[in-house]
Protein backbone atom coordinates (compact mmCIF):
# COMPACT_ATOMS: atom_id res chain seq x y z
CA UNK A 1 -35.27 19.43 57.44
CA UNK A 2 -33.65 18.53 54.23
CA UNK A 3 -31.22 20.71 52.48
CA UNK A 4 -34.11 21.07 49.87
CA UNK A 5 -36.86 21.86 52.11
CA UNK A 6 -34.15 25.16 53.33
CA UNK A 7 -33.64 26.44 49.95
CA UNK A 8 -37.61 26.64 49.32
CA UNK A 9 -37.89 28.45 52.30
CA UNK A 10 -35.18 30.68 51.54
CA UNK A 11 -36.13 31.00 48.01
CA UNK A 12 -33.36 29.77 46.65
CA UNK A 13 -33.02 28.85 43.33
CA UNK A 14 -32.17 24.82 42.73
CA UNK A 15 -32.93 21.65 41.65
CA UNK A 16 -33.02 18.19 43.31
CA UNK A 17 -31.74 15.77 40.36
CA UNK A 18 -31.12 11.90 40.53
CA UNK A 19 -28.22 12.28 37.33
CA UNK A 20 -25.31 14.44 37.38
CA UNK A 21 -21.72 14.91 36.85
CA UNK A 22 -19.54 13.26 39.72
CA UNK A 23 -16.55 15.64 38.73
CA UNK A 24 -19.03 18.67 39.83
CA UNK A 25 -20.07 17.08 43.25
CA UNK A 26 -19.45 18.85 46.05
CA UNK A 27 -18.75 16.61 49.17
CA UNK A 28 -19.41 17.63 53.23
CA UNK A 29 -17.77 16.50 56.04
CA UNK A 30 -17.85 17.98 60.22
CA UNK A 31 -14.35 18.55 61.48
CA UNK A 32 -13.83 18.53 64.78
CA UNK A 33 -11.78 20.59 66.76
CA UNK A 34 -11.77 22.99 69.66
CA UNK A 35 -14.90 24.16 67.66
CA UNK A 36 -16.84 22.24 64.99
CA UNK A 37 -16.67 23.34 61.50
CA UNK A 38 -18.08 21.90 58.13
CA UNK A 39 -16.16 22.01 54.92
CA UNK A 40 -17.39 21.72 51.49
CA UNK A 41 -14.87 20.62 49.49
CA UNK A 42 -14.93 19.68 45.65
CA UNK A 43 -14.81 15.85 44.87
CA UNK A 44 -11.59 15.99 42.47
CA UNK A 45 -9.80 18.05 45.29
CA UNK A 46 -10.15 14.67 47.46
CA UNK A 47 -6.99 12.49 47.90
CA UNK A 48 -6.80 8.86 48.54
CA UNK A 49 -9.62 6.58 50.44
CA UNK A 50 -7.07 6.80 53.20
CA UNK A 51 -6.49 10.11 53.58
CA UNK A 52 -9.60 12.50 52.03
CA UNK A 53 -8.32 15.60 53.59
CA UNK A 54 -5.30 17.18 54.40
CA UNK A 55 -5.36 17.54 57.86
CA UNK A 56 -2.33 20.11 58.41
CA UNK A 57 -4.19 22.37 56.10
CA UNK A 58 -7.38 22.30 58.00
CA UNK A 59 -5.09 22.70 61.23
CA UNK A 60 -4.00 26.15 59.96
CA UNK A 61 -7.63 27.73 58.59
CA UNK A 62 -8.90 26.36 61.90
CA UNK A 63 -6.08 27.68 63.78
CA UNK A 64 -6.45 24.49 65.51
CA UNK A 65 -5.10 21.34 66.46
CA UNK A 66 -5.75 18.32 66.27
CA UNK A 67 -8.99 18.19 63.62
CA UNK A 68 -10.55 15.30 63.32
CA UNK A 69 -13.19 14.14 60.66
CA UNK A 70 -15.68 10.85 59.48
CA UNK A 71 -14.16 10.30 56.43
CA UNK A 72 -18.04 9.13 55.85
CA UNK A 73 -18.70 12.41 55.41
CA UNK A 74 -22.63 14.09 56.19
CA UNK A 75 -25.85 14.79 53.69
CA UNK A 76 -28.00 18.33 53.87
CA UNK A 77 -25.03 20.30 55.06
CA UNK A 78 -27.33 23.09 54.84
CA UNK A 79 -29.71 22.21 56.87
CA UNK A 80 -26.57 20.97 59.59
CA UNK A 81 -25.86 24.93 59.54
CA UNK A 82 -28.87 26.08 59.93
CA UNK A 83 -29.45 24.41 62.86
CA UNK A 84 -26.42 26.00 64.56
CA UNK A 85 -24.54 22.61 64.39
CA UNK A 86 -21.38 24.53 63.24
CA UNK A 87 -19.28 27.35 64.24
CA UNK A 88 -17.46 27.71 61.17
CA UNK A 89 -17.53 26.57 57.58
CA UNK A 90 -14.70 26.28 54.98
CA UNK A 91 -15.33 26.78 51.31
CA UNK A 92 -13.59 25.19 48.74
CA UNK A 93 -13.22 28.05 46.17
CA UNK A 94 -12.83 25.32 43.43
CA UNK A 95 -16.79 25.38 43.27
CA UNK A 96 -16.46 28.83 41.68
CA UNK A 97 -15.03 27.32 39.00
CA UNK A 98 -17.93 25.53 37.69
CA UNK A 99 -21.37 26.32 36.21
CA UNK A 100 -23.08 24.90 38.73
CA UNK A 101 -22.25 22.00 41.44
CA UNK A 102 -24.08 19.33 43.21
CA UNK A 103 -24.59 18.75 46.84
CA UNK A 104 -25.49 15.58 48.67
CA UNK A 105 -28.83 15.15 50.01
CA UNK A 106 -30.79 12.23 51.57
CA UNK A 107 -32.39 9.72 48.95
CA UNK A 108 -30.92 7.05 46.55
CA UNK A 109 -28.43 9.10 44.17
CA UNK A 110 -30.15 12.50 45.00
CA UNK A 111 -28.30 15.76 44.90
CA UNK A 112 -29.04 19.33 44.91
CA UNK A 113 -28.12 20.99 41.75
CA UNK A 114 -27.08 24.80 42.75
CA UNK A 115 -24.82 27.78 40.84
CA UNK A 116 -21.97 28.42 42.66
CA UNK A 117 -23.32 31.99 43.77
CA UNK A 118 -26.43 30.87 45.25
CA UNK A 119 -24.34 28.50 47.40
CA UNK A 120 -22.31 31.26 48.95
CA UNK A 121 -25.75 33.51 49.08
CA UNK A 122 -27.30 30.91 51.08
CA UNK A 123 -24.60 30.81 53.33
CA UNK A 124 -24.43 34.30 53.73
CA UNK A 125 -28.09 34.06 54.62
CA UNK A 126 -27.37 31.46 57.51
CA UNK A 127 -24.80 34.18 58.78
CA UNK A 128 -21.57 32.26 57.23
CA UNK A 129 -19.79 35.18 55.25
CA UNK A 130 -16.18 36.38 54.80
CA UNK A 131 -16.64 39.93 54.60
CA UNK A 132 -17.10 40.50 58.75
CA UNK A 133 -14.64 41.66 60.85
CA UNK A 134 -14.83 38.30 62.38
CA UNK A 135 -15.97 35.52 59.38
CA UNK A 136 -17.00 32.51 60.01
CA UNK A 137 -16.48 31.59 56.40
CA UNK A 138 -12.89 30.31 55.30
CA UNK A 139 -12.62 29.92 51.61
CA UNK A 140 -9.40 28.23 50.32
CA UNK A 141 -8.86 26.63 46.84
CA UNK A 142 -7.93 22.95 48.08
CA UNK A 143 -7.53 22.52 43.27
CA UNK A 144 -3.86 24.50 44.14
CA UNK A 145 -2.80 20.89 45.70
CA UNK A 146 -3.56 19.01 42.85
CA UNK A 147 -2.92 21.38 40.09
CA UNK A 148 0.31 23.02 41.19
CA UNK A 149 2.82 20.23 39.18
CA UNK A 150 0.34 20.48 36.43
CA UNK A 151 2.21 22.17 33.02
CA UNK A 152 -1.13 23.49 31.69
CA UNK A 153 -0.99 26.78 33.73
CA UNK A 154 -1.39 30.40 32.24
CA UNK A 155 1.73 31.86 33.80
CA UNK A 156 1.98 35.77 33.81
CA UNK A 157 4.96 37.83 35.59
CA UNK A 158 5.24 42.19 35.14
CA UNK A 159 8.57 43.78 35.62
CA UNK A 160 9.68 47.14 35.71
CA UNK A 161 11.16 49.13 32.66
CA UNK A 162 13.67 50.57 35.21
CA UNK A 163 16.55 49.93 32.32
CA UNK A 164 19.45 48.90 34.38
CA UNK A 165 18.25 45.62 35.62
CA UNK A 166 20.47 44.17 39.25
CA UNK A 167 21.85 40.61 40.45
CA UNK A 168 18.17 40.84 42.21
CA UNK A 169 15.88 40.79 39.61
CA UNK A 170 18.60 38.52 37.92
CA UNK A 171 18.37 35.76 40.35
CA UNK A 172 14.93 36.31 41.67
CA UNK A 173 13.20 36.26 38.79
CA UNK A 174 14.56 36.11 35.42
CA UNK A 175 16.21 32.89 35.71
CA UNK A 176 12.77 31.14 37.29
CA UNK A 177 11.48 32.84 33.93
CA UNK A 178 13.27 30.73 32.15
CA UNK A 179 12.42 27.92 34.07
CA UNK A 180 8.58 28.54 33.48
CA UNK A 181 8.96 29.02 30.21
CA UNK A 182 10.18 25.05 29.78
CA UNK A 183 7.51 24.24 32.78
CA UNK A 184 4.79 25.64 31.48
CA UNK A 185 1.85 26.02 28.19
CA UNK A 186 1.74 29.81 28.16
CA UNK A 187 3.89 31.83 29.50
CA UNK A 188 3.04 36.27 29.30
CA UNK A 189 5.36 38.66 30.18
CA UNK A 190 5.01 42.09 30.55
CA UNK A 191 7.05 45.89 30.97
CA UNK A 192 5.15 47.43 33.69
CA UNK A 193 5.35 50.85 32.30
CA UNK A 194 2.15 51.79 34.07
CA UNK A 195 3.54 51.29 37.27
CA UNK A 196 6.30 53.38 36.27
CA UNK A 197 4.33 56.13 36.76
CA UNK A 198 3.87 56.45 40.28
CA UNK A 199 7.24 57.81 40.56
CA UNK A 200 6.45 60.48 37.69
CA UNK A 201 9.75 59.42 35.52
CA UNK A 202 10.60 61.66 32.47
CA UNK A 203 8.99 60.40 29.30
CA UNK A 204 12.14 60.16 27.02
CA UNK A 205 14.02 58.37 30.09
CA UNK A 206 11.21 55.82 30.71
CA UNK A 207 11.17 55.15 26.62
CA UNK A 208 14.82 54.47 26.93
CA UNK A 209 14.85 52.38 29.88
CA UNK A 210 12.06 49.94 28.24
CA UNK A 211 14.79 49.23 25.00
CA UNK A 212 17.18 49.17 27.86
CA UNK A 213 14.78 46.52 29.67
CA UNK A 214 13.77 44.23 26.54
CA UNK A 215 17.79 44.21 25.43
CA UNK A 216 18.54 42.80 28.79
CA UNK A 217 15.97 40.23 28.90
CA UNK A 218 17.13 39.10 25.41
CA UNK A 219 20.58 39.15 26.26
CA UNK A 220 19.88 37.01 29.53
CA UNK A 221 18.65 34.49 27.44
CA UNK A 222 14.63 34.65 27.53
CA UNK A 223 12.75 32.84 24.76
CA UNK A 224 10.41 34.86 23.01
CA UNK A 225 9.51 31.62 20.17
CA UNK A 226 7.51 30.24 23.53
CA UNK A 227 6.77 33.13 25.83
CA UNK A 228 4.85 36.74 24.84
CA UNK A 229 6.91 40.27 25.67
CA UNK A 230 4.95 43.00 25.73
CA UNK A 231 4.35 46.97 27.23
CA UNK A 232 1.73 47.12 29.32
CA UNK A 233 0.79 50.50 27.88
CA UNK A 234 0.07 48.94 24.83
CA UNK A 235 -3.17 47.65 26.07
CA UNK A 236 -3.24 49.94 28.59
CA UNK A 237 -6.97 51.09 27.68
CA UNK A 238 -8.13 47.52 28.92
CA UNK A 239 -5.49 47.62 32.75
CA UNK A 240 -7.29 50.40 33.58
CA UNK A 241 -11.08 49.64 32.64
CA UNK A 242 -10.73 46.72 34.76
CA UNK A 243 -8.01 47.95 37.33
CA UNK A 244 -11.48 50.31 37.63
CA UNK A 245 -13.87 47.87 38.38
CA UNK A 246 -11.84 46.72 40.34
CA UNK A 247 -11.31 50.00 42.21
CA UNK A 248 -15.22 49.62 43.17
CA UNK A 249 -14.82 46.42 44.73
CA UNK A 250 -11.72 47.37 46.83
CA UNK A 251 -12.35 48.14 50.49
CA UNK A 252 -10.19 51.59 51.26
CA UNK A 253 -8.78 50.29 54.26
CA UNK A 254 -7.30 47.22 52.58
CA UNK A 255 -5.40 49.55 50.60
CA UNK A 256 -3.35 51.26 53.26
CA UNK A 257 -2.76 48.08 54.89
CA UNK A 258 0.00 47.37 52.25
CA UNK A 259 3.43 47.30 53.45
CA UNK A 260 5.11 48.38 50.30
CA UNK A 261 2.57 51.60 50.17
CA UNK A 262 3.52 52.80 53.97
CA UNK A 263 7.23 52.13 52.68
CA UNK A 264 7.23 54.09 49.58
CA UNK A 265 5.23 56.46 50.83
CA UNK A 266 7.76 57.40 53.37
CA UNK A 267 10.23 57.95 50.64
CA UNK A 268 8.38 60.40 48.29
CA UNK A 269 7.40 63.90 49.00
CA UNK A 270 4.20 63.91 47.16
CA UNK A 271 1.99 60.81 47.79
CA UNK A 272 -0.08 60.24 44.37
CA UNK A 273 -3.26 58.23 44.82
CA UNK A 274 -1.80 55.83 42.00
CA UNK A 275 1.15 55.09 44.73
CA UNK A 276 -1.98 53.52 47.10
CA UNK A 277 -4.29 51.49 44.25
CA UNK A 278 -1.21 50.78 42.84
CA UNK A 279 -1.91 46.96 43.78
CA UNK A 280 -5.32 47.23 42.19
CA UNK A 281 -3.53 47.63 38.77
CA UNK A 282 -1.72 44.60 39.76
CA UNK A 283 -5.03 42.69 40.37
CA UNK A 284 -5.62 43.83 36.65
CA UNK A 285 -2.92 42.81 34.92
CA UNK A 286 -3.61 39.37 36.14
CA UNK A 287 -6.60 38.78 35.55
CA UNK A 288 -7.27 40.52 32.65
CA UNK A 289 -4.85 37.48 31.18
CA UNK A 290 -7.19 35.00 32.88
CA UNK A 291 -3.44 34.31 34.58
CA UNK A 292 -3.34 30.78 37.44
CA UNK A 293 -0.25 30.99 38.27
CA UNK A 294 1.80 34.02 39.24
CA UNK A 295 5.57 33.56 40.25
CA UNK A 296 6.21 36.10 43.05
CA UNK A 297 9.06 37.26 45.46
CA UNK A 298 7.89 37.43 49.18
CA UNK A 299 7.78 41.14 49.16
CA UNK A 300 4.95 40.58 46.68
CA UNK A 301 2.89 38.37 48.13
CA UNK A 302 0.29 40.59 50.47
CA UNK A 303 -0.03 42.45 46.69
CA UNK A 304 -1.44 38.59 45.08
CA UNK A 305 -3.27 37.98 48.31
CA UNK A 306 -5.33 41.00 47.43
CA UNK A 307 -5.54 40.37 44.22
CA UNK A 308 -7.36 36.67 45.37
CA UNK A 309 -9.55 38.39 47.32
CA UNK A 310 -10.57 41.10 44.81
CA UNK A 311 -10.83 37.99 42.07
CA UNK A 312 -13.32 36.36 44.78
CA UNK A 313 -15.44 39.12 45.49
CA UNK A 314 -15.79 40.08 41.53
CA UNK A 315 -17.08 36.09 40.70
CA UNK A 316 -19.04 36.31 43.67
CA UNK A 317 -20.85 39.32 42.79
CA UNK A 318 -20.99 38.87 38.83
CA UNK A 319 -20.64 35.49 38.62
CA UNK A 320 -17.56 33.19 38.14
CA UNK A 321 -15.75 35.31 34.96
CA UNK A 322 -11.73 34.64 36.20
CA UNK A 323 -9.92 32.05 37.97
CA UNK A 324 -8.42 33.23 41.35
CA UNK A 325 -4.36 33.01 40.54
CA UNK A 326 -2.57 30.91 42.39
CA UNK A 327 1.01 32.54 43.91
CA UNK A 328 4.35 30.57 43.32
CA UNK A 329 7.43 31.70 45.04
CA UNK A 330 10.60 31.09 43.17
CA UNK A 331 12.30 27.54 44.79
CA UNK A 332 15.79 29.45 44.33
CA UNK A 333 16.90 32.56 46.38
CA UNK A 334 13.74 34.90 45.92
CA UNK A 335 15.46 38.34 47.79
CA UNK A 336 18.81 38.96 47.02
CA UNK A 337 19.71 41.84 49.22
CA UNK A 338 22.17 45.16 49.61
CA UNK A 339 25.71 44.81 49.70
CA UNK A 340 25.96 47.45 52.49
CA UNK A 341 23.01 46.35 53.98
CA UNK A 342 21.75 42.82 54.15
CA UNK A 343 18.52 43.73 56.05
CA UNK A 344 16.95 45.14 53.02
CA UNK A 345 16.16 44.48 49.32
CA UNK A 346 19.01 45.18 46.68
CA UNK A 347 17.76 48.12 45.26
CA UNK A 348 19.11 50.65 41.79
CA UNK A 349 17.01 53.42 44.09
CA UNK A 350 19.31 52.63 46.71
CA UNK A 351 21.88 56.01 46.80
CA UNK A 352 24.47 54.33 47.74
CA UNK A 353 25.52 52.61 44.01
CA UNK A 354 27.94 50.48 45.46
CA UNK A 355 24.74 48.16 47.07
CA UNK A 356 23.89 46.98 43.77
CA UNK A 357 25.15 44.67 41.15
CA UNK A 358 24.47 45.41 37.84
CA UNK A 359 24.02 43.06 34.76
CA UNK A 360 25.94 45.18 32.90
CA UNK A 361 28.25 46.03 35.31
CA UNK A 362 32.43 45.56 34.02
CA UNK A 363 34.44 42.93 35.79
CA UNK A 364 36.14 45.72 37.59
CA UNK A 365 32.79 47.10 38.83
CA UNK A 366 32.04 43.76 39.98
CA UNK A 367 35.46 43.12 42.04
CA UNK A 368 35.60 46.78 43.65
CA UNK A 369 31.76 46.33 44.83
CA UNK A 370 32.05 42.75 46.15
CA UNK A 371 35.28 44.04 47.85
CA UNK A 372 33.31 46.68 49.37
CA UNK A 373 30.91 44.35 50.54
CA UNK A 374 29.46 44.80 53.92
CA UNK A 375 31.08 41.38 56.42
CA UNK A 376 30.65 41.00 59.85
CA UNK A 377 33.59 40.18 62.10
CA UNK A 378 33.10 36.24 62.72
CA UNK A 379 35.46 34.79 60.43
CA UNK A 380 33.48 31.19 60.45
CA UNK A 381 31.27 31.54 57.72
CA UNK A 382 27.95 29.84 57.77
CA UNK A 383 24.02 30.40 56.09
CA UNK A 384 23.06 32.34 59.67
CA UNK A 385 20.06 34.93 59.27
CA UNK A 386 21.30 36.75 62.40
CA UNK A 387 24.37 37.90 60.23
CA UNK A 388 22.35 38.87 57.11
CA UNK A 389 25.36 40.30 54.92
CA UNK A 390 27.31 37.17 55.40
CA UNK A 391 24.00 35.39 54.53
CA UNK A 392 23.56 37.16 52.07
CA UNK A 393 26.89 36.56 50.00
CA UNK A 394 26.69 33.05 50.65
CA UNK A 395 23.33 33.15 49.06
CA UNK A 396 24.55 34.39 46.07
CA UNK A 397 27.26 32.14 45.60
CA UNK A 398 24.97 29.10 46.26
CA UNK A 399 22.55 30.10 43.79
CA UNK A 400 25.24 30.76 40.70
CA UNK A 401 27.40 27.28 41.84
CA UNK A 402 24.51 25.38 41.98
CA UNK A 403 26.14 23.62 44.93
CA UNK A 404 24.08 22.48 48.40
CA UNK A 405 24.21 25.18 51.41
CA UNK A 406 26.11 22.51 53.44
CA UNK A 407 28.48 21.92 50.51
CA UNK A 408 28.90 25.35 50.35
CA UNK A 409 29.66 25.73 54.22
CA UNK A 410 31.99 22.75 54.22
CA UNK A 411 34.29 24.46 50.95
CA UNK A 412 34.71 27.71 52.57
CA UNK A 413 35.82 26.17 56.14
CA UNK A 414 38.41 28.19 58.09
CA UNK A 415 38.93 30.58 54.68
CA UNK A 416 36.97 33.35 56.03
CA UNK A 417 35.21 36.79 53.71
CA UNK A 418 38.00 37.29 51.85
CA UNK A 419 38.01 34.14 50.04
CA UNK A 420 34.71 34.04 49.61
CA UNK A 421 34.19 37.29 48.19
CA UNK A 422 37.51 36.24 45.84
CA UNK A 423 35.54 33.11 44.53
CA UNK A 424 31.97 34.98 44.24
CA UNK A 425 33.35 37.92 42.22
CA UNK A 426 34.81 35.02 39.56
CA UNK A 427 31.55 33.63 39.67
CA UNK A 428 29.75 37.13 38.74
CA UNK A 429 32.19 37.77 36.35
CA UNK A 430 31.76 34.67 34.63
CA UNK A 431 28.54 34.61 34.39
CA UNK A 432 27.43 37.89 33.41
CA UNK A 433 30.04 38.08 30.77
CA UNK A 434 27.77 36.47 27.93
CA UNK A 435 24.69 39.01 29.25
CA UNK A 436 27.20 41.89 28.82
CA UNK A 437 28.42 41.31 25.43
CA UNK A 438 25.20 40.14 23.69
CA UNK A 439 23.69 43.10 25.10
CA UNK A 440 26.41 45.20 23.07
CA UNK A 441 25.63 43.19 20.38
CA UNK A 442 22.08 44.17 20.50
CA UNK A 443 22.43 47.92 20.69
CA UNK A 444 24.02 47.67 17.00
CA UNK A 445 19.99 46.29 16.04
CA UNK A 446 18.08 48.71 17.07
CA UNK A 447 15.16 47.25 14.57
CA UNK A 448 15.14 44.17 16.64
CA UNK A 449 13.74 45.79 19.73
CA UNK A 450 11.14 47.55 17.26
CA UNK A 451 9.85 44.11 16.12
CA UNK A 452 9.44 42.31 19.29
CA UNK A 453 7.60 45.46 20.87
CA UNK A 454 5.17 45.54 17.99
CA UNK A 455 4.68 42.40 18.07
């Protein structure tokens, strides 16, 4: 049976055409493994003639090893499928981000013409689906490989208006904002005042603490000529329509799953529902930007990952409408953690103040806190994640000197904490010394804040 023959049965709509676009074929090859699986995998997303596919990758959505394949490649997949050839299938999720693609079929130049939709519908049909407890359909966007160098990305990134911004969000993200900004076309970022409110914050505080947040981003040198600043509030009718719809496509269960939801909820007395689809909001924000590329610490990753899969399952029902963003985890230190504790996050809700380095912190808040500085009793220091304080510091300096980890190791030989804490606190103090004082500057302009908020 051909692959055209199937979709008649099945009454599926399609078309068997003898011209098309080669950028919007869709090619098919078996892998072989412990099980045998067929992938469907866009023709731009190929590599060279010498390697097609990327093995390793297939390795890990196989959970497998080795996988082989004819780089050859098969005709009337379909119909392969359907005859219980296969025990799994990968999707490239690529093909959702065309009108329709074209699938190879026997006969001189001959393709089937099919949407996207129907594709993963016919699947479905032939018991291939994602949704089971179980799937036997893997979809993966093999376009990330290819397109991940590529400047013309739609970058977005939310923070916090939490006013009294740390070392953490510092290193882990504002600098790689900077960075992105040169990187990439369009750049969005937003004060995630939204958010704000799962932790019911005073009104006049949470005003204050967004001028407090846009003077420190100003004064820690972000370029608002080639990036957008905005409140998220200020379009905040449009977050929640589609943070809604999105609400409706959002399994329960995938909400409690979150690890940052069983955290938090730990921590407050009264759980609001906004604390659990709290990561549904985040889905919004993204896509409502039409967003491919969002930078993210590791602690937010399992929020993007849902996000994908809430993307997916809206352009599978509705049809393709948003690309599925693509996560990007900052190449310099993403977590920069507590000063008493290096096993968790640096934190301003942390009670103990002295775990925290503030931007705006004096030179003698600086010194007494690095002083303070949790150490462990090994006095060779070395990048060791079993002692995560020592780590930690080390971190920090490597980051702000810009130097190599083994550089780093080889300077503070036989010196032990002391010095280093010494040479890290001249660092800090050096180099949040210009954030400090044009941040003083800009609390004498209050209009300036006005204009780029109403912007």
């Amino acid at each position: 049976m051909t692959d055209a023959a199937l979709l008649r049965e099945k009454n599926c709509s399609h078309n068997v055409v003898y011209e098309f676009e080669r950028s919007k074929l869709v090619r098919t090859f078996i892998l072989e493994s412990n099980q045998r699986a067929l992938i469907f995998v866009c023709e731009d997303n190929l590599g060279t003639e010498e390697v097609l596919l990327d093995v390793s990758v297939l390795e890990k959505l196989l959970e497998s090893s080795p996988v082989t394949y004819n780089p050859g490649g098969v005709t009337d997949a379909l119909s392969l499928i359907a005859k219980g050839n296969v025990q799994s299938v990968i999707l490239d999720e690529s093909v959702f981000d065309q009108d329709v693609v074209y699938l190879q079929t026997v006969g001189r130049n001959a393709a089937i013409e099919i949407r996207p939709d129907d594709l993963r519908k016919i699947l479905a049909d032939l018991g291939f689906d994602s949704e089971s407890e179980k799937p036997k359909l893997i979809t993966y966007d093999f376009g990330y490989a290819a397109s991940d160098d590529s400047s013309k990305h739609r970058v977005i990134s939310g923070i916090q208006p939490s006013g009294d911004m740390t070392l953490g969000n510092y290193l882990g993200a504002i600098i790689n904002w900077q960075k992105q900004i040169e990187k990439y076309d369009e750049n969005f970022f937003f004060l995630a005042d939204l958010h704000s409110l799962t932790v019911l914050p005073d009104p006049a505080d949470l005003r204050n603490r967004i001028r407090q947040t846009v003077m420190t981003l100003i004064a820690c040198g972000l370029d608002l000529e080639k990036a957008a600043l905005f409140r998220q509030s200020d379009l905040g009718g449009y977050h929640a329509e589609l943070a809604w719809i999105f609400s409706c496509l959002t399994p329960e269960g995938r909400l409690e799953q979150m690890t940052q939801f069983k955290d938090k909820a730990q921590k407050q007395q009264m759980v609001g529902a906004g604390l659990k689809t709290y990561p549904i909001l985040m889905a919004a924000d993204i896509s409502l930007y039409q967003a491919t590329l969002v930078p993210v610490g590791e602690d937010q990753r399992q929020h993007l990952e849902l996000c994908r899969e809430i993307v997916r399952r809206f352009n599978n029902r509705y049809g393709y409408t948003m690309p599925v963003p693509q996560p990007k985890v900052p190449e310099v230190l993403a977590r920069v953690m507590s000063l008493t504790d290096g096993t968790k996050k640096m934190s301003k809700s942390d009670e103990n103040k002295d775990s925290c380095i503030y931007l705006l912190d004096s030179p003698d808040e600086i010194n007494r806190k690095i002083k303070r500085a949790k150490t462990d009793n090994n006095p060779t220091l070395s990048f060791d994640e079993n002692r995560p304080e020592v780590f930690n510091l080390l971190s920090i300096y490597q980051v702000l000197s810009g130097k190599e980890k083994e550089t780093v190791e080889r300077h503070f030989e036989g010196k032990g904490a002391a010095a280093l804490k010494k040479e890290l606190t001249e660092l800090l103090v050096e180099d949040l010394k210009p954030i400090r004082e044009k941040y003083n500057e800009l609390t004498t302009h209050p209009g300036l804040v006005d204009s780029v908020l109403q912007k």
